[in-house]
C-alpha atoms as a PDB file:
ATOM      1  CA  UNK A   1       0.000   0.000   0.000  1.00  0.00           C
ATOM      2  CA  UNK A   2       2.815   2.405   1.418  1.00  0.00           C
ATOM      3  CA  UNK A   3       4.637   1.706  -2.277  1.00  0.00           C
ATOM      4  CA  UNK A   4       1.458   2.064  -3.727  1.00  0.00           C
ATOM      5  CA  UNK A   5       1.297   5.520  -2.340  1.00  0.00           C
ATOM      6  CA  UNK A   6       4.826   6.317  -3.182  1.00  0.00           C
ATOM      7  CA  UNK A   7       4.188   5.189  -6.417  1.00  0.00           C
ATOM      8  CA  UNK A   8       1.260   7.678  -7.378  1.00  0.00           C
ATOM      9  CA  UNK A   9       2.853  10.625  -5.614  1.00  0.00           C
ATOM     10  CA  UNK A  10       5.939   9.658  -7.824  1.00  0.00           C
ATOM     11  CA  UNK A  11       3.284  10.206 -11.117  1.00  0.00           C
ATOM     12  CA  UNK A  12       2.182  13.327 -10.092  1.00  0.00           C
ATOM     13  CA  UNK A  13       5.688  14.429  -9.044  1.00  0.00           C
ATOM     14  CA  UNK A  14       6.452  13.738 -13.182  1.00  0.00           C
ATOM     15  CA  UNK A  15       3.385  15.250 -14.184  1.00  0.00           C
ATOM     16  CA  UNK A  16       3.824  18.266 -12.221  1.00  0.00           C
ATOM     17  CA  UNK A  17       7.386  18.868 -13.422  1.00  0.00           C
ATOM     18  CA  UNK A  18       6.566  18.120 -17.315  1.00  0.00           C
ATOM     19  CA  UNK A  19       4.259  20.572 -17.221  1.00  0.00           C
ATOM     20  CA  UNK A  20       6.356  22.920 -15.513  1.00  0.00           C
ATOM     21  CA  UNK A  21       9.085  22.012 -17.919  1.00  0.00           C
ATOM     22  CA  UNK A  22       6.945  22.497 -21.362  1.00  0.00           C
ATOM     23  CA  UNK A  23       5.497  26.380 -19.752  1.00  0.00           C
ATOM     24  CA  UNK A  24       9.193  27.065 -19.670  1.00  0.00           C
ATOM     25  CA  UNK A  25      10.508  25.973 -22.796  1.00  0.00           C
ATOM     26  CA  UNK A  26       6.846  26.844 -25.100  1.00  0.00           C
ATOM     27  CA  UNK A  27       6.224  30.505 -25.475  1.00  0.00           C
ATOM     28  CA  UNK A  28       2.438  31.214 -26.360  1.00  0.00           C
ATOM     29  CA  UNK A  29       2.229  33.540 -29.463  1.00  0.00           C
ATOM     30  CA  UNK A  30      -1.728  34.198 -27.841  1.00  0.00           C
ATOM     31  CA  UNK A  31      -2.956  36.666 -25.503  1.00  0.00           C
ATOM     32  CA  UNK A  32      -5.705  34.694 -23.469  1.00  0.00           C
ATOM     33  CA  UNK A  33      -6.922  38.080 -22.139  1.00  0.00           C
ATOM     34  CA  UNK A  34      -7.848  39.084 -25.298  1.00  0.00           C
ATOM     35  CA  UNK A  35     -11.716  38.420 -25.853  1.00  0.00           C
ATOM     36  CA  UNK A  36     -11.936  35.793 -29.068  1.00  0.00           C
ATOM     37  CA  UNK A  37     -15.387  37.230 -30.139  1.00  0.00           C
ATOM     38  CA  UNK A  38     -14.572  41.326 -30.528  1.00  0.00           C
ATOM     39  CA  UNK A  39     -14.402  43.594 -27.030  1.00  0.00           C
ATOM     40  CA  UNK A  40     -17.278  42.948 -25.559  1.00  0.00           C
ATOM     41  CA  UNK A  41     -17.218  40.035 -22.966  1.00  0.00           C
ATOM     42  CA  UNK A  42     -20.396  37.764 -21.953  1.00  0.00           C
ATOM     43  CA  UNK A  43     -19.614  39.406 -17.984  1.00  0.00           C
ATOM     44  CA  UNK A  44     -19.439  42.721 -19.373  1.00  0.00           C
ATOM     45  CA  UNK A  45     -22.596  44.639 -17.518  1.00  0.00           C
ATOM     46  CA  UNK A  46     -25.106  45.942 -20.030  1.00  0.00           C
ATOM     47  CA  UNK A  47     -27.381  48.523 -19.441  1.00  0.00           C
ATOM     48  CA  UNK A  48     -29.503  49.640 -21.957  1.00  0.00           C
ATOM     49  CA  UNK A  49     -29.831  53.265 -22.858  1.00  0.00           C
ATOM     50  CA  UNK A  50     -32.515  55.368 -21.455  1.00  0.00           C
ATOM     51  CA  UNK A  51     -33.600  58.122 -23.845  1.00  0.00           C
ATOM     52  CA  UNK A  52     -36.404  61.284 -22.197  1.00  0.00           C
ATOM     53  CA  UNK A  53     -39.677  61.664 -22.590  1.00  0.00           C
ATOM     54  CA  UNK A  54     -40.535  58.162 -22.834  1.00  0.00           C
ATOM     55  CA  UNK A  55     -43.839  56.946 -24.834  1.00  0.00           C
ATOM     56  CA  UNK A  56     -46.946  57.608 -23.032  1.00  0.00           C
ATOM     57  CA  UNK A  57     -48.764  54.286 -21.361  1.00  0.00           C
ATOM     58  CA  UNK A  58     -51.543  55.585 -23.180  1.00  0.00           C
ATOM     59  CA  UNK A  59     -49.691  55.924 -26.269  1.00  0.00           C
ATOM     60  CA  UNK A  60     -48.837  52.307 -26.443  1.00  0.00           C
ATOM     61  CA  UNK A  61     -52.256  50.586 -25.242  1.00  0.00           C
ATOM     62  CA  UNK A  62     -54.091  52.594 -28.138  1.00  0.00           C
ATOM     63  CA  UNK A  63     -51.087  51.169 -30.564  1.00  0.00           C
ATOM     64  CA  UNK A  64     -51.786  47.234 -28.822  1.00  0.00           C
ATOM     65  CA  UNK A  65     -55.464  47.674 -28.206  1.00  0.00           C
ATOM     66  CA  UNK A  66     -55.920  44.695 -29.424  1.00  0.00           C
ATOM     67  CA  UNK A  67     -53.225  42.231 -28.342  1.00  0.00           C
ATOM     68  CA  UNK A  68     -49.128  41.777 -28.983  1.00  0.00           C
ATOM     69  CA  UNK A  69     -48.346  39.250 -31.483  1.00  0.00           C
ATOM     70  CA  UNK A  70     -45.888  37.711 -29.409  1.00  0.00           C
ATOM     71  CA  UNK A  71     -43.526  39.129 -26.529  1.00  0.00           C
ATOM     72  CA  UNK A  72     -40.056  38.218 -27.006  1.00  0.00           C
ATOM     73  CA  UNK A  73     -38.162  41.358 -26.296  1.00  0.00           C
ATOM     74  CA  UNK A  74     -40.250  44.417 -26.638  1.00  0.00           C
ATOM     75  CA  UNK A  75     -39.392  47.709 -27.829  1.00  0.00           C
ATOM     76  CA  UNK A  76     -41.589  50.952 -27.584  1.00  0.00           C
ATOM     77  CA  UNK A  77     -40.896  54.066 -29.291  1.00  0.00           C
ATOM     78  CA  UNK A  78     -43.100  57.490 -29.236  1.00  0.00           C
ATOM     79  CA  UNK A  79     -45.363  55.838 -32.036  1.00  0.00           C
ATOM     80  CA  UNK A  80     -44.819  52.939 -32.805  1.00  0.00           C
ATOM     81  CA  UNK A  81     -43.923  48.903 -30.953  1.00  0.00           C
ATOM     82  CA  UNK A  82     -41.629  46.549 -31.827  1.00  0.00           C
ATOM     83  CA  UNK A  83     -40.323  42.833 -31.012  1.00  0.00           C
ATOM     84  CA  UNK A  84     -36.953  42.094 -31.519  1.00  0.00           C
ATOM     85  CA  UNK A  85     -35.492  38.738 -32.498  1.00  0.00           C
ATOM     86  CA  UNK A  86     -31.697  38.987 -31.205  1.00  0.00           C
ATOM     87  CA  UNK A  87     -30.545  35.743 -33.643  1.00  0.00           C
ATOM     88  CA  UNK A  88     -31.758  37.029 -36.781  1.00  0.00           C
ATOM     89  CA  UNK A  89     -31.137  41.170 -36.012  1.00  0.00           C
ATOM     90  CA  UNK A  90     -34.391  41.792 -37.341  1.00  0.00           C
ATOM     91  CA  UNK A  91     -37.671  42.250 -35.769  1.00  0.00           C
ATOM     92  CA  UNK A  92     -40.270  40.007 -35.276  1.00  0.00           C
ATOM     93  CA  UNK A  93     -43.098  42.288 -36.068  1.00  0.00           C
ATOM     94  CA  UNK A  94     -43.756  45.795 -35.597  1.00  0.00           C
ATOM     95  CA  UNK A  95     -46.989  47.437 -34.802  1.00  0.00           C
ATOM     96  CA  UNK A  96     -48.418  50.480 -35.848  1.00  0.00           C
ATOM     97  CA  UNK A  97     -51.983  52.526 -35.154  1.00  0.00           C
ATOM     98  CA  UNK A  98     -52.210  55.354 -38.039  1.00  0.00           C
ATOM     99  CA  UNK A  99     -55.414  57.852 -38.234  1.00  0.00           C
ATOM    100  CA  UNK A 100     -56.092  60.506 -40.473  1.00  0.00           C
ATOM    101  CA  UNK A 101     -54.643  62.676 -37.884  1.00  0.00           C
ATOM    102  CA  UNK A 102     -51.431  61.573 -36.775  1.00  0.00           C
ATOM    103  CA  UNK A 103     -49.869  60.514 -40.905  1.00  0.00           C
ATOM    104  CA  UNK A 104     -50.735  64.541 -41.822  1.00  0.00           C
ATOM    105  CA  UNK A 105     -47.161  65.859 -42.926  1.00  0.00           C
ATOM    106  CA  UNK A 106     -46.241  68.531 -40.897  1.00  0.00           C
ATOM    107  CA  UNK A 107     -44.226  71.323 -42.434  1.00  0.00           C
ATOM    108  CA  UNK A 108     -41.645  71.538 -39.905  1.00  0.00           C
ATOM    109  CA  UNK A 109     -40.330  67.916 -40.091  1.00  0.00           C
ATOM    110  CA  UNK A 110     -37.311  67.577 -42.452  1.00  0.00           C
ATOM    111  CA  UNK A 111     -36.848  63.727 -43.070  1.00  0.00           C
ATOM    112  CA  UNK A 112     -33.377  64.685 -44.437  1.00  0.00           C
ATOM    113  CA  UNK A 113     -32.430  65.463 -40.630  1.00  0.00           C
ATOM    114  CA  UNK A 114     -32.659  61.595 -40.093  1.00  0.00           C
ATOM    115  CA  UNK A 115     -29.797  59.178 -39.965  1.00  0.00           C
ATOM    116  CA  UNK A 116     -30.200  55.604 -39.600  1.00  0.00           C
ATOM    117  CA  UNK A 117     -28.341  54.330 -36.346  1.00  0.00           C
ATOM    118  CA  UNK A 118     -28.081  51.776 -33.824  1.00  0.00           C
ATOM    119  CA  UNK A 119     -30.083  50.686 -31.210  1.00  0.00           C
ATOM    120  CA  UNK A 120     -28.516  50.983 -27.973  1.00  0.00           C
ATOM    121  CA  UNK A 121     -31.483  49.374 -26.020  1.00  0.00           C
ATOM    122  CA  UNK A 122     -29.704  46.281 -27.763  1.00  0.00           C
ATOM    123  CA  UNK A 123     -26.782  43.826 -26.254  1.00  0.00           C
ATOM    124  CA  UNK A 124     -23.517  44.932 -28.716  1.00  0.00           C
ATOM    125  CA  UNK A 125     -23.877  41.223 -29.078  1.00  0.00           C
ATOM    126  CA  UNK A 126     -27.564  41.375 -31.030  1.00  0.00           C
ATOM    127  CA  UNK A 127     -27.522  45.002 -32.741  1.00  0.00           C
ATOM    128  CA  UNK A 128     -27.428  45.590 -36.212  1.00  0.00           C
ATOM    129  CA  UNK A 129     -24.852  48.067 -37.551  1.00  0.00           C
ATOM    130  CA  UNK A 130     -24.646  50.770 -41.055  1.00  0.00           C
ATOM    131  CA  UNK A 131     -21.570  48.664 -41.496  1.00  0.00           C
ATOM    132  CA  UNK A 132     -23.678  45.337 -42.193  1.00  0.00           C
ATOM    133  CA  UNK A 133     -25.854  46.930 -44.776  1.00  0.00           C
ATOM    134  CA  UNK A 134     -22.707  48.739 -46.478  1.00  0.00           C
ATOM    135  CA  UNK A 135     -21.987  46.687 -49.672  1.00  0.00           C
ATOM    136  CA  UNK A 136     -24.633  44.541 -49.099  1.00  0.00           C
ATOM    137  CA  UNK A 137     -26.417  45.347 -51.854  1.00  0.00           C
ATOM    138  CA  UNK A 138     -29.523  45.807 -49.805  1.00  0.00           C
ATOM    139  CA  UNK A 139     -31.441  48.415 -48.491  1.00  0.00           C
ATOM    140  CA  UNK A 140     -32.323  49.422 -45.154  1.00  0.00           C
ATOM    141  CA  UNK A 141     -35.813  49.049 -45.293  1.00  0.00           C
ATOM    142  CA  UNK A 142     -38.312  50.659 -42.977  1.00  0.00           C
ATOM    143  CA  UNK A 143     -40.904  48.112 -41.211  1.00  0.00           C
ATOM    144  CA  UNK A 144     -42.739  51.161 -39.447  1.00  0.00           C
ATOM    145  CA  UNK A 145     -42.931  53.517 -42.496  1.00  0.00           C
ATOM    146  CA  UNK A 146     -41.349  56.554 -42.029  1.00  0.00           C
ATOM    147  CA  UNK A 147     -43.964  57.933 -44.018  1.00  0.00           C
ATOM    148  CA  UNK A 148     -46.441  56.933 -41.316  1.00  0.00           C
ATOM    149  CA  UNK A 149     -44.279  59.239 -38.782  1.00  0.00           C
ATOM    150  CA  UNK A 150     -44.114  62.286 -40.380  1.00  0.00           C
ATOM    151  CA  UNK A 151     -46.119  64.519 -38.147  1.00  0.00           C
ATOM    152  CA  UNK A 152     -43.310  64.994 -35.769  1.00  0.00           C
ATOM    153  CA  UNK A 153     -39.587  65.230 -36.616  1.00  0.00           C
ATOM    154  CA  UNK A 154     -38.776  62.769 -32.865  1.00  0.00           C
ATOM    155  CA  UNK A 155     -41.534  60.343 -34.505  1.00  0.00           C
ATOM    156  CA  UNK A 156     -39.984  60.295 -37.593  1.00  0.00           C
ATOM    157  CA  UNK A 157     -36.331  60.049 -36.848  1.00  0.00           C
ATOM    158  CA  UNK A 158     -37.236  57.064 -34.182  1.00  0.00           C
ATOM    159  CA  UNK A 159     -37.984  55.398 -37.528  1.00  0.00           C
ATOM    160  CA  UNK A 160     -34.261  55.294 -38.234  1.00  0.00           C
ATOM    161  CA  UNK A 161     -33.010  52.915 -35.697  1.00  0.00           C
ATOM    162  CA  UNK A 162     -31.602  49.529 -37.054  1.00  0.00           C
ATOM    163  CA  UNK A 163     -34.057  47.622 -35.227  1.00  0.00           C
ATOM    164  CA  UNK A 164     -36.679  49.163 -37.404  1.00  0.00           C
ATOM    165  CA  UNK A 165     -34.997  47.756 -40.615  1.00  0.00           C
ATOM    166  CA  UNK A 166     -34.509  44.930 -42.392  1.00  0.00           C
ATOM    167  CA  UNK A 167     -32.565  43.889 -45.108  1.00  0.00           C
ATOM    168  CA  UNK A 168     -34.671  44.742 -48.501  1.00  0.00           C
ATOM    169  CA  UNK A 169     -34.155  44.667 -51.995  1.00  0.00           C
ATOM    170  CA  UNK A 170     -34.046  47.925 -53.600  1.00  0.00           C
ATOM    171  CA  UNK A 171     -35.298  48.361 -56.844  1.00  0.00           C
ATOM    172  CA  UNK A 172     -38.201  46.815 -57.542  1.00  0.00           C
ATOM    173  CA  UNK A 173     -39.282  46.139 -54.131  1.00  0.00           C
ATOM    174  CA  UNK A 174     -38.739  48.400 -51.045  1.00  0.00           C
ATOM    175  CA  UNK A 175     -38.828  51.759 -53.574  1.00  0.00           C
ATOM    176  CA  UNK A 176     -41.131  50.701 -55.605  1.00  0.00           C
ATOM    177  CA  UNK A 177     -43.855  47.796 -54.797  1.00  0.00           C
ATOM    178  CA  UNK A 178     -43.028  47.479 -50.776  1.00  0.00           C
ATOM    179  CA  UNK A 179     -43.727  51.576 -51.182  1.00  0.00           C
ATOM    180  CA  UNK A 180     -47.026  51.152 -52.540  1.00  0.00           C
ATOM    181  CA  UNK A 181     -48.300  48.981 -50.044  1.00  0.00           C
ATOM    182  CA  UNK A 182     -47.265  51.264 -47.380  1.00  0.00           C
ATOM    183  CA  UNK A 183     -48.964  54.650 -49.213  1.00  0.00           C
ATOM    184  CA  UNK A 184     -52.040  52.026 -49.547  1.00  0.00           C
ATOM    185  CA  UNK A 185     -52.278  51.810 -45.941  1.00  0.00           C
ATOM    186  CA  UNK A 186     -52.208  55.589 -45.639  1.00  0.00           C
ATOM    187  CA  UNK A 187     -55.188  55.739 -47.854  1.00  0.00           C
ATOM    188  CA  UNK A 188     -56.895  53.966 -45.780  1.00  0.00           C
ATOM    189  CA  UNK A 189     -56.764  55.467 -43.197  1.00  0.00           C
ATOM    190  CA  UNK A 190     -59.013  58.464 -45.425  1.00  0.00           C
ATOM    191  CA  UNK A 191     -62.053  55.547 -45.129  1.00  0.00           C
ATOM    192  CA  UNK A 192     -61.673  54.409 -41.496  1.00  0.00           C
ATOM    193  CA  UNK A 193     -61.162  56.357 -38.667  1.00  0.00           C
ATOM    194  CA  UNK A 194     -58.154  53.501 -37.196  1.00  0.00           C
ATOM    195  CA  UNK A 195     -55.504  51.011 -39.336  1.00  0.00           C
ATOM    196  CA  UNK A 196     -54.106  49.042 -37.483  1.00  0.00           C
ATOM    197  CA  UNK A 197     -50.965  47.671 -38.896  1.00  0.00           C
ATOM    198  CA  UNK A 198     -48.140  44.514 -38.201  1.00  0.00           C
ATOM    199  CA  UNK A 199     -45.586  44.393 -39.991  1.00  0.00           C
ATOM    200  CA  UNK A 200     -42.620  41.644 -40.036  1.00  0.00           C
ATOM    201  CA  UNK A 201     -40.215  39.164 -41.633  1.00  0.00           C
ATOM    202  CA  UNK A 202     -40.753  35.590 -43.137  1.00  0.00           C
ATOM    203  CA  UNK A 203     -38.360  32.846 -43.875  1.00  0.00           C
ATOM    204  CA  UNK A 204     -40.117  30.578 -46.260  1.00  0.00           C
ATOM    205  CA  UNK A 205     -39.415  27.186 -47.190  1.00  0.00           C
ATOM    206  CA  UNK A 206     -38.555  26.147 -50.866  1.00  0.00           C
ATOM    207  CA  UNK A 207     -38.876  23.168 -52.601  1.00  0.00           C
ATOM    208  CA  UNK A 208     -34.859  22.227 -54.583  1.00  0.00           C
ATOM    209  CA  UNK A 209     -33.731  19.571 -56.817  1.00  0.00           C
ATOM    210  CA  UNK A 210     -33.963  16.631 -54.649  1.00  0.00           C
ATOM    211  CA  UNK A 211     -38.018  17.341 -53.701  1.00  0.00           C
ATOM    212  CA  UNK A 212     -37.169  18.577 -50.328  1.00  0.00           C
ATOM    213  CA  UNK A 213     -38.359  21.941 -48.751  1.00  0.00           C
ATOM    214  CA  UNK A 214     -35.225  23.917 -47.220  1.00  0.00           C
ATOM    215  CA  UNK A 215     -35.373  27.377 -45.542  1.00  0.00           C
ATOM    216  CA  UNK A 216     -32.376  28.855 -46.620  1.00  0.00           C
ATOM    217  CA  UNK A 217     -31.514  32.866 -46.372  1.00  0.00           C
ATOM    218  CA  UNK A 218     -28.573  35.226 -47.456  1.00  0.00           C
ATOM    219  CA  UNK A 219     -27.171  36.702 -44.139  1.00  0.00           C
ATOM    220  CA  UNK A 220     -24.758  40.494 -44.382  1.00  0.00           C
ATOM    221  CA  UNK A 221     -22.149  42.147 -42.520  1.00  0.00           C
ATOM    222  CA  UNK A 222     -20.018  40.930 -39.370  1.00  0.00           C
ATOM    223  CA  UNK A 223     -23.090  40.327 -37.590  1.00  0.00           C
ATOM    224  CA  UNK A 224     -24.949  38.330 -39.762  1.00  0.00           C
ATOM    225  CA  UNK A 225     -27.899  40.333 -40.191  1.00  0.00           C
ATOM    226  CA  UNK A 226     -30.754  37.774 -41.919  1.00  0.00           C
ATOM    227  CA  UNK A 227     -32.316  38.507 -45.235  1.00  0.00           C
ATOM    228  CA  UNK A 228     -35.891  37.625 -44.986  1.00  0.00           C
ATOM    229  CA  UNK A 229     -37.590  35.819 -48.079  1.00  0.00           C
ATOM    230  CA  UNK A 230     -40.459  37.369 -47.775  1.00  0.00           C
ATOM    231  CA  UNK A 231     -42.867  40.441 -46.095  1.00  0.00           C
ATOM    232  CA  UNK A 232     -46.166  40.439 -44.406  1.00  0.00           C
ATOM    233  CA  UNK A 233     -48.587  42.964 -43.444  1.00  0.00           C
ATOM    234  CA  UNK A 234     -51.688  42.760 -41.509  1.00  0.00           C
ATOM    235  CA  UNK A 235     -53.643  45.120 -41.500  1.00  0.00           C
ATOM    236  CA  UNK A 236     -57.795  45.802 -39.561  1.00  0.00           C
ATOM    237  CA  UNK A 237     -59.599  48.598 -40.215  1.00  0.00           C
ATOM    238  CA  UNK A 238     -62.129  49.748 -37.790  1.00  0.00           C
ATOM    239  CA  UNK A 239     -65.171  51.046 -39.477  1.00  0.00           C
ATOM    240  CA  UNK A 240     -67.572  53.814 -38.006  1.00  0.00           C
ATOM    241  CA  UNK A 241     -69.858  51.252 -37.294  1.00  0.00           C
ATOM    242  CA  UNK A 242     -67.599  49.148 -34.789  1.00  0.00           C
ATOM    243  CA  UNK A 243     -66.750  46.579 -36.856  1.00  0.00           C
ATOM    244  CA  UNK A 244     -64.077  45.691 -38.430  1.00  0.00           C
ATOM    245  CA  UNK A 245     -62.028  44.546 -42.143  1.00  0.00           C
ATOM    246  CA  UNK A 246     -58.945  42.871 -42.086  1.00  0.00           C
ATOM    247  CA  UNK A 247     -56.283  42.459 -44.795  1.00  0.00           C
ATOM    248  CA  UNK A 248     -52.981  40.471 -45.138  1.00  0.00           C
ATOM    249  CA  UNK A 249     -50.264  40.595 -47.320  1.00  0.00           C
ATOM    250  CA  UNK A 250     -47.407  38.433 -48.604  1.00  0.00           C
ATOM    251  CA  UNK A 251     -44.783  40.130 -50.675  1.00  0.00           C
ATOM    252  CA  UNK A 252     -41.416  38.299 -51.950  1.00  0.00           C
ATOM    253  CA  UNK A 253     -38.239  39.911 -51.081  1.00  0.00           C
ATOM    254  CA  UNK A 254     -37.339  40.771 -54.899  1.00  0.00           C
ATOM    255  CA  UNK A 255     -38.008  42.449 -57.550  1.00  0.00           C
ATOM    256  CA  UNK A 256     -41.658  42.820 -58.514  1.00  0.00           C
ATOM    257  CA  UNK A 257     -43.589  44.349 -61.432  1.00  0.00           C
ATOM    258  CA  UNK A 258     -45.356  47.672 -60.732  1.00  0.00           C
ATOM    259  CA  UNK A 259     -48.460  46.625 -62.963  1.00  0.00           C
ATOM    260  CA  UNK A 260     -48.805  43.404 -60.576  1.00  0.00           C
ATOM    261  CA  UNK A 261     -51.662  44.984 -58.143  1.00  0.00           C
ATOM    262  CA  UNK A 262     -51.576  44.607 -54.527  1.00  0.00           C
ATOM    263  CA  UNK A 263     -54.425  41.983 -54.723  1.00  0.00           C
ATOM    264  CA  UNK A 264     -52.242  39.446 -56.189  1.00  0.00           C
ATOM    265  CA  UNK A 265     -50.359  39.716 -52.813  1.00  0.00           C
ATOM    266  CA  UNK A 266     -53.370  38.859 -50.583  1.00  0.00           C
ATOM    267  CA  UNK A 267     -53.370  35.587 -48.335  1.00  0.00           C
ATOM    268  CA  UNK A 268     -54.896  34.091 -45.353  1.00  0.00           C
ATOM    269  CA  UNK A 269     -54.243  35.531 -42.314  1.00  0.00           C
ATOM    270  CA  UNK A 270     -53.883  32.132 -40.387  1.00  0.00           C
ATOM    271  CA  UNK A 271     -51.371  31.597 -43.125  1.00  0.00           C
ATOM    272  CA  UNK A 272     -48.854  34.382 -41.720  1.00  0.00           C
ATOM    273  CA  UNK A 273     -49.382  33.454 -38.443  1.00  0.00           C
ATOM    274  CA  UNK A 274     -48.753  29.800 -38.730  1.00  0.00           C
ATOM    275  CA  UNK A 275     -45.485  30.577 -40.662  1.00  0.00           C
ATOM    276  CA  UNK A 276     -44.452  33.375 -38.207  1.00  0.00           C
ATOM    277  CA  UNK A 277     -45.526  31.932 -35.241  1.00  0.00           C
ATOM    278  CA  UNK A 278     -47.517  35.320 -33.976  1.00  0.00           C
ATOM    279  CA  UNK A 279     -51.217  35.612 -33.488  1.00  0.00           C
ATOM    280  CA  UNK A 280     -52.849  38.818 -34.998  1.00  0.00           C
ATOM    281  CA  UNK A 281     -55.390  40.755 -33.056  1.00  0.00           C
ATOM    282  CA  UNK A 282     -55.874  38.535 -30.513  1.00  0.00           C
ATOM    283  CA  UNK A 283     -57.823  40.600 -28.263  1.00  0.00           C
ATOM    284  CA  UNK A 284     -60.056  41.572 -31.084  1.00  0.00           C
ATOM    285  CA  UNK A 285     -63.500  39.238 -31.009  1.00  0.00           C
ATOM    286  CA  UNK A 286     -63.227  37.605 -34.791  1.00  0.00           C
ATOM    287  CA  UNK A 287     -67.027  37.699 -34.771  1.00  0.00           C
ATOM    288  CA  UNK A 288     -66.467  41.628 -35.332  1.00  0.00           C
ATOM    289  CA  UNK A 289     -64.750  40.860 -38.235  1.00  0.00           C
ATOM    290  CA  UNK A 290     -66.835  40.711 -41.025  1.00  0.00           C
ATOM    291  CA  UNK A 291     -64.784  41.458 -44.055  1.00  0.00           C
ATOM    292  CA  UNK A 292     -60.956  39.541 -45.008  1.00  0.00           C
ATOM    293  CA  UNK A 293     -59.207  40.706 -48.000  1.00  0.00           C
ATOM    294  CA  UNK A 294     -62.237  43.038 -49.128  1.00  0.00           C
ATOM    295  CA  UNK A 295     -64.621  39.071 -48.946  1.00  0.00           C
ATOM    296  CA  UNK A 296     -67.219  38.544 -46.282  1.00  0.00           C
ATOM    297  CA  UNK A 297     -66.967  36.309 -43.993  1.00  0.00           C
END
């Protein structure tokens, strides 16, 4: 036993001193207190930054009257609510409530004042960055219109942060067909006194070669930023009678003939949710709906 004993402290005894040996003959070319993911480290405290005059409680139970989609990490701005997903760097939805009233330009708001910037309510780790969309190839496209904003310059420039965009193709689609969805949800606001409107990212599945579906998506920049596939909109009018219409849209991330109309574009609303895993209107009573896609119920 005693040899036994000897024996093992004998192993460690070797162990110990060709370890020692190797740190002082090896000379590490790595500096281990360097972080290997950029400078900010998983301990590093985070606190997100505060900016004044908060939105109003009121504010943003008129916007969610009638339910959040879902409730992973919620933003709220002056005028408008949004969900964040941290792994893709785009939101989840955002949520808009537009009258007659508050889309009326007003003279003194200068959209050439705004400047698309970061988040900073956002870990480092999850924000998306000018850099990503640099050389992309993509636009930054809007989610919450910032032609739905435009009757005050804080409204409107809150429009700008990164969280509110997503990765859009340009020509064809967020200047040209994306664009007239959004100026047809200003319209109708001219016909019902509130639009509701949710507005998000899809990553649909395609069928390849072999006969199997694959979701597959471009991702930019350093941090990855996801390029959706497609765009929906949901959208419930409330009428002066208290009921209400609902519409949904589907538009592909590309390029897309102007002479298309917006009809063509028109799907199920159980279809969006059921790929985007939200629920629309939730609070809302369907039996009040009596109209979807301009069809009675």
């Amino acid at each position: 036993m005693r040899n036994a004993i000897i024996g093992g402290i004998g192993v460690i005894t070797f162990v110990a001193g060709y370890i020692q040996g190797k740190k002082e003959r090896v000379h590490w070319n790595y500096d281990f207190h360097k972080p290997i993911f950029g400078k900010v480290l998983a301990a590093t405290p985070f606190t997100p930054a505060v900016t004044n005059n908060q939105p109003t409680t009121s504010r943003i139970s008129q916007i969610m009257k009638y339910g959040f989609p879902g409730l992973e990490n919620i933003r709220s701005f002056d005028d408008y609510v949004l969900s964040y997903d941290r792994r893709t760097r785009v939101a989840y939805w955002v949520f808009e409530h537009l009258t007659k009233e508050n889309i009326k330009s007003n003279e003194t708001v200068d959209r050439s004042l705004c400047e698309f910037k970061p988040d900073e309510s956002i870990h480092p780790y999850f924000r998306s960055l000018n850099s990503d969309f640099k050389g992309s190839g993509y636009d930054r496209g809007h989610l919450a219109a910032a032609g739905n904003h435009k009757s005050c310059q804080k409204h409107v420039e809150q429009t700008f942060y990164l969280s509110n965009m997503a990765p859009q193709v340009g020509t064809g689609f967020n200047r040209h067909s994306w664009n007239r969805l959004e100026k047809y949800v200003r319209k109708l606001t001219k016909l019902h006194n509130n639009v509701y409107c949710c507005t998000g990212p899809l990553y649909l599945p395609r069928k390849e070669s072999d006969g199997k579906n694959y979701v597959k998506y471009e991702v930019i920049g350093a941090n990855n930023v996801a390029v959706p596939t497609h765009f929906f909109k949901v959208v419930v009018m409330e009428t002066v009678n208290g009921t209400f219409e609902m519409e949904a849209f589907v538009m592909p991330n590309q390029p897309i003939d102007d002479s298309i109309p917006l009809s063509s574009f028109q799907v199920p609303p159980d279809s969006i949710e059921r790929s985007a895993g939200l629920l629309f209107f939730d609070n809302l009573s369907k039996e009040k709906i009596n109209k979807i896609n301009g069809k009675r119920k």
